[in-house]
N, C-alpha and C. Protein backbone atom coordinates (compact mmCIF):
# COMPACT_ATOMS: atom_id res chain seq x y z
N UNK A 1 -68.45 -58.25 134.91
CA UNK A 1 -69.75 -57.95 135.45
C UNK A 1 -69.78 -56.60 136.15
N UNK A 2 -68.74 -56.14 136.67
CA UNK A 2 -68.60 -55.11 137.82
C UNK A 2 -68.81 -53.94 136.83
N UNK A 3 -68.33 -54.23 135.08
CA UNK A 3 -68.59 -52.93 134.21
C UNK A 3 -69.60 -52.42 133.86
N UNK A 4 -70.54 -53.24 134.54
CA UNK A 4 -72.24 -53.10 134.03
C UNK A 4 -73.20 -52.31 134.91
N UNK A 5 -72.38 -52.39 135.78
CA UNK A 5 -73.10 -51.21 137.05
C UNK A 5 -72.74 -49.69 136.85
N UNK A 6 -73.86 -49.40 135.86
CA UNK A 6 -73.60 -48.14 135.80
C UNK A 6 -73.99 -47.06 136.59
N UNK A 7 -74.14 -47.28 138.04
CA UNK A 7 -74.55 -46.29 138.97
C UNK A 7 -73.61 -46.70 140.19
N UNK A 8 -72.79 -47.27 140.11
CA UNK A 8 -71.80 -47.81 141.26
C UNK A 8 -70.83 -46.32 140.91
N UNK A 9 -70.94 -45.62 142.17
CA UNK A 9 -70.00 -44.61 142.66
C UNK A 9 -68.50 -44.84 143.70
N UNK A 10 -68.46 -46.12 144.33
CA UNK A 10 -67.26 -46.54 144.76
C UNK A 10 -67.44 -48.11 144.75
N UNK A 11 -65.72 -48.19 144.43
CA UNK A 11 -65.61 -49.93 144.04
C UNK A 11 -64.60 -49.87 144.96
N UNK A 12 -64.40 -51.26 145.84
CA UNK A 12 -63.20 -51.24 146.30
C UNK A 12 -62.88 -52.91 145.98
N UNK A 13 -61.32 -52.64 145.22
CA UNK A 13 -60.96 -53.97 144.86
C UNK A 13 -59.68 -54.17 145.49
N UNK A 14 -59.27 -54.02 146.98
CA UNK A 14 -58.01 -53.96 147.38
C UNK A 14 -58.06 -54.89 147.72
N UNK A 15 -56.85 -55.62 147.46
CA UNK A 15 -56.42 -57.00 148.37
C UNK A 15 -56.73 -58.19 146.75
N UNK A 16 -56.91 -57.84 145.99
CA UNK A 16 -57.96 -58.53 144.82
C UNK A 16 -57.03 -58.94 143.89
N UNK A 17 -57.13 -59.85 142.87
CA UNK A 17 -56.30 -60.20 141.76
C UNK A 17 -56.63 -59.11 140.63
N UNK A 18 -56.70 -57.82 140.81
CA UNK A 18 -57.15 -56.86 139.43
C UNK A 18 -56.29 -56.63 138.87
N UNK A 19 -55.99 -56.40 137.66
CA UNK A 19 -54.96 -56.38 136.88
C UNK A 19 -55.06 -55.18 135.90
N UNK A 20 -53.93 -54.84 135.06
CA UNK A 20 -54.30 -53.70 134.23
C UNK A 20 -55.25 -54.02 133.28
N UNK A 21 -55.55 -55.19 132.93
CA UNK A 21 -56.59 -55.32 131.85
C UNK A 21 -57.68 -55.41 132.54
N UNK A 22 -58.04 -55.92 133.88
CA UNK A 22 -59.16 -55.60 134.50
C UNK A 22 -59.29 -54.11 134.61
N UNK A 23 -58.60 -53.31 134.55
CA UNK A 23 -58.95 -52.06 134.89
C UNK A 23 -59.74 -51.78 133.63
N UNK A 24 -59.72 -51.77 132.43
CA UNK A 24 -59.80 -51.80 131.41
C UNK A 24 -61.31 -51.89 131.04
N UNK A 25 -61.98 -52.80 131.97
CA UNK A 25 -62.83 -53.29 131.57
C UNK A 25 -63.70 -52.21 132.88
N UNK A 26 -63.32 -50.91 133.46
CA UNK A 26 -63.99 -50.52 133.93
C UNK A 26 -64.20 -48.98 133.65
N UNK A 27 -63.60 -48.72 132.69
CA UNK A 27 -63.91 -47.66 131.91
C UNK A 27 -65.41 -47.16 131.90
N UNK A 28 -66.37 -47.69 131.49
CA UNK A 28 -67.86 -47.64 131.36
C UNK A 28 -68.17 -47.14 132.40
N UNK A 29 -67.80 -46.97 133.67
CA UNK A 29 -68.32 -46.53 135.25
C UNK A 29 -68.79 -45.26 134.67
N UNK A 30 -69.54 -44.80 134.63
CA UNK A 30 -69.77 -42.97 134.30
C UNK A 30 -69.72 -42.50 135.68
N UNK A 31 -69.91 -43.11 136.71
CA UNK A 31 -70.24 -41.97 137.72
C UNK A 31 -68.94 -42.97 138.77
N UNK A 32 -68.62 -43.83 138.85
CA UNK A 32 -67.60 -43.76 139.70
C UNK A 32 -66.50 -42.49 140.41
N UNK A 33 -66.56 -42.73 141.69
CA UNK A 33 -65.76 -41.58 141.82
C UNK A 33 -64.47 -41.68 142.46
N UNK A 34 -64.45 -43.16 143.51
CA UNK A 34 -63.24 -43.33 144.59
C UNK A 34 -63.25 -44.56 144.21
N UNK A 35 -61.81 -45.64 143.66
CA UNK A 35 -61.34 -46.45 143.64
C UNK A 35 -60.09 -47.01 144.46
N UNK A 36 -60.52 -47.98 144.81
CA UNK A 36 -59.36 -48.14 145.81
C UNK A 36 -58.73 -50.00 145.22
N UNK A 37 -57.29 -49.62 145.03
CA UNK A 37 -56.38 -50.90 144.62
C UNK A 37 -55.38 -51.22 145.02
N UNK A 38 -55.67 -50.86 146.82
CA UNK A 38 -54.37 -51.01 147.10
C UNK A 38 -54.08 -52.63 147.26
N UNK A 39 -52.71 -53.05 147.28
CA UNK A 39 -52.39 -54.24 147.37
C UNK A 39 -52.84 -55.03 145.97
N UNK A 40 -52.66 -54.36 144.93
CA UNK A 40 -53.04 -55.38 143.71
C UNK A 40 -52.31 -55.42 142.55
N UNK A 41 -52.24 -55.53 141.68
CA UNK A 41 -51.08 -56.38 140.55
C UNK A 41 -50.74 -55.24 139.73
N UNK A 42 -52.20 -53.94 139.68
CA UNK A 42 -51.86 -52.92 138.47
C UNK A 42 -50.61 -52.12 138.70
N UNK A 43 -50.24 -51.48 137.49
CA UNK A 43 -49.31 -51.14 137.27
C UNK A 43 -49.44 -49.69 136.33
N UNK A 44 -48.12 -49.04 136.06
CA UNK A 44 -48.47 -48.03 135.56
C UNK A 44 -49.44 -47.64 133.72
N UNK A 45 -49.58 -48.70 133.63
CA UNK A 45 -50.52 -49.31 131.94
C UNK A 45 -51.84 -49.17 132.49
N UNK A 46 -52.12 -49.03 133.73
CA UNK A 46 -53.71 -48.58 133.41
C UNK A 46 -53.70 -47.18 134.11
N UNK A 47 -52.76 -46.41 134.19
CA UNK A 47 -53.01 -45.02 134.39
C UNK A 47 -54.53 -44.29 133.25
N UNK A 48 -53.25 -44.84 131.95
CA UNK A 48 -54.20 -44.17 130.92
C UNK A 48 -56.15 -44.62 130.80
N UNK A 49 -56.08 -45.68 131.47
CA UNK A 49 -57.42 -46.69 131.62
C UNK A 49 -58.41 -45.58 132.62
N UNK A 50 -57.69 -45.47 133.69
CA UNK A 50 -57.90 -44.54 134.89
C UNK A 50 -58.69 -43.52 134.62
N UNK A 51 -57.86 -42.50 133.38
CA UNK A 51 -58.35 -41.51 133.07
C UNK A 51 -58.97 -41.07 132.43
N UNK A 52 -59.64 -41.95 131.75
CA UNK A 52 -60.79 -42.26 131.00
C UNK A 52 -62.20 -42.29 131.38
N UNK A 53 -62.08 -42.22 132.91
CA UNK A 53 -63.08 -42.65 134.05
C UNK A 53 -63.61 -40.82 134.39
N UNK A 54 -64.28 -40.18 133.55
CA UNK A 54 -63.60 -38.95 133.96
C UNK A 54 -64.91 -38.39 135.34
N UNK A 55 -65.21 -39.10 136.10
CA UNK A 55 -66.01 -38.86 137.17
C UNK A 55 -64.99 -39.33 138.71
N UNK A 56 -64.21 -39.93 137.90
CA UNK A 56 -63.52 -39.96 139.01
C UNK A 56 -62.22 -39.27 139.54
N UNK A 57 -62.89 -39.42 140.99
CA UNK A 57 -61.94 -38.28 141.59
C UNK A 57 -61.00 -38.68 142.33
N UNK A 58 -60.58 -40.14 143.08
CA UNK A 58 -59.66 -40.35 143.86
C UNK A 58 -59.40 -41.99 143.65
N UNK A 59 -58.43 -42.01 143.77
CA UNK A 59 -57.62 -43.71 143.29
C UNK A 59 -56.45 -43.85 144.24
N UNK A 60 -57.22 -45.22 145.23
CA UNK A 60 -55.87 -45.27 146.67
C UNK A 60 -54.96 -46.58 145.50
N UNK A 61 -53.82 -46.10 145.52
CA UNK A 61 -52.99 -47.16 144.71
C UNK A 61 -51.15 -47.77 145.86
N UNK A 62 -51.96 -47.97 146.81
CA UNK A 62 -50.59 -48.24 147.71
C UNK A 62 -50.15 -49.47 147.51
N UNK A 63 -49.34 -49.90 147.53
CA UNK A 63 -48.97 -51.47 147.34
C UNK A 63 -49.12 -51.81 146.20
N UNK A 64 -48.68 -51.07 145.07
CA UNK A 64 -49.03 -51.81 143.35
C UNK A 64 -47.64 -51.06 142.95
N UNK A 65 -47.83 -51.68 141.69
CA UNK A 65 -46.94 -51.65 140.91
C UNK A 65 -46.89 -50.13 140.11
N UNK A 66 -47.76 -49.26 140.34
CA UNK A 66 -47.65 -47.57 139.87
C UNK A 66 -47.16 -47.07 140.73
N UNK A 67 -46.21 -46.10 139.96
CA UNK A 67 -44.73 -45.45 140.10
C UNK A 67 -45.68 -43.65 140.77
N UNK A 68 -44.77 -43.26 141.57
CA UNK A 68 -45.23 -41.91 141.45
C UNK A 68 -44.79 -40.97 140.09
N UNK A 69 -43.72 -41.27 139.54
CA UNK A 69 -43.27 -40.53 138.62
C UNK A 69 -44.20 -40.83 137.28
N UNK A 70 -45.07 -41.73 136.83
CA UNK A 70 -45.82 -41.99 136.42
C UNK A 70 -47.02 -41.44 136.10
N UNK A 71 -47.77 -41.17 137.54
CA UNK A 71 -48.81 -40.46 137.72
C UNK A 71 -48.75 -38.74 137.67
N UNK A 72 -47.53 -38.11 138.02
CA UNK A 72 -46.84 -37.02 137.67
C UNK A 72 -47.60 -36.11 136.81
N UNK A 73 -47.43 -36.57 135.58
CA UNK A 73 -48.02 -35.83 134.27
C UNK A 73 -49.39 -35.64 134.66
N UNK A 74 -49.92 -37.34 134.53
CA UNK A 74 -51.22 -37.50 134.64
C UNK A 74 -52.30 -36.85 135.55
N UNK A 75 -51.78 -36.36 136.81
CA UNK A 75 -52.58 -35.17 137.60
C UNK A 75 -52.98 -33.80 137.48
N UNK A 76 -51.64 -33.33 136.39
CA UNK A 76 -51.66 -31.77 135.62
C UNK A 76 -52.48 -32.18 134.58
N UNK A 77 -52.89 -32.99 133.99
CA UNK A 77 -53.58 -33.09 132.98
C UNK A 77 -54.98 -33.46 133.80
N UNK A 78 -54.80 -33.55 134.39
CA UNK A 78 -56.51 -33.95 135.02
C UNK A 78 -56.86 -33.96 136.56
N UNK A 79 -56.76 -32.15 137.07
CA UNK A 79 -56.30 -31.76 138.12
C UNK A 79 -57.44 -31.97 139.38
N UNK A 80 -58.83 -32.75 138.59
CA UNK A 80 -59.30 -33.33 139.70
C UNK A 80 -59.82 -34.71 140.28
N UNK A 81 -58.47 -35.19 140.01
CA UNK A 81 -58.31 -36.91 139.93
C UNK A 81 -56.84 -36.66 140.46
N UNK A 82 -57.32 -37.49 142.13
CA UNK A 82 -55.99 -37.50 142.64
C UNK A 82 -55.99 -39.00 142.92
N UNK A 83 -54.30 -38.97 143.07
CA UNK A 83 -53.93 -40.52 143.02
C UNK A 83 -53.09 -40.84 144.40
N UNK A 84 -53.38 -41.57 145.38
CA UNK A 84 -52.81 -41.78 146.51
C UNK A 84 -52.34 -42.67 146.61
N UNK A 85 -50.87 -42.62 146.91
CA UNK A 85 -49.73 -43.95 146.67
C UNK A 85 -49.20 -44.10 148.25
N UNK A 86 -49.47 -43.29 149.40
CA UNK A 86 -49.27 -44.08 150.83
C UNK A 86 -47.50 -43.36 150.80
N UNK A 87 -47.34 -44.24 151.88
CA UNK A 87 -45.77 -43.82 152.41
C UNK A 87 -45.02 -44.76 151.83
């Protein structure tokens, strides 16, 4: 349902059961811009999901299963989409 809001500019699903295939299903956001997942199940398989989102600009990912070395590439390739992984 959450993929159908096509004017939703921030989602926050921290603390949430989202998963990489839920991410998946949020591709369609055109204008999303700040996602926040911290504390949730995804992992580095929806990077590529991520970047597909191309309005978005910031993704808090603390407490999951994405690697910094992961996201690495993925920021030179799409230098205004940053990804915040915490301490």
């Amino acid at each position: 349902e959450i993929g159908n809001l096509s004017n939703l500019t921030r989602l926050q699903l921290e603390k949430t059961a989202i998963s990489d295939l839920g991410i998946s299903a949020l591709t369609n956001l055109k204008h999303l811009e700040v996602l926040n997942l911290y504390d949730t199940k995804v992992t580095d398989s929806c990077l590529q999901d991520l970047a597909k989102i191309k309005s978005l600009r910031r993704v808090y990912l603390w407490k999951t299963g994405v690697t910094k070395e992961a996201i690495v590439s993925l920021e030179e390739d799409n230098p205004d989409l940053e990804f915040i992984l915490g301490n």
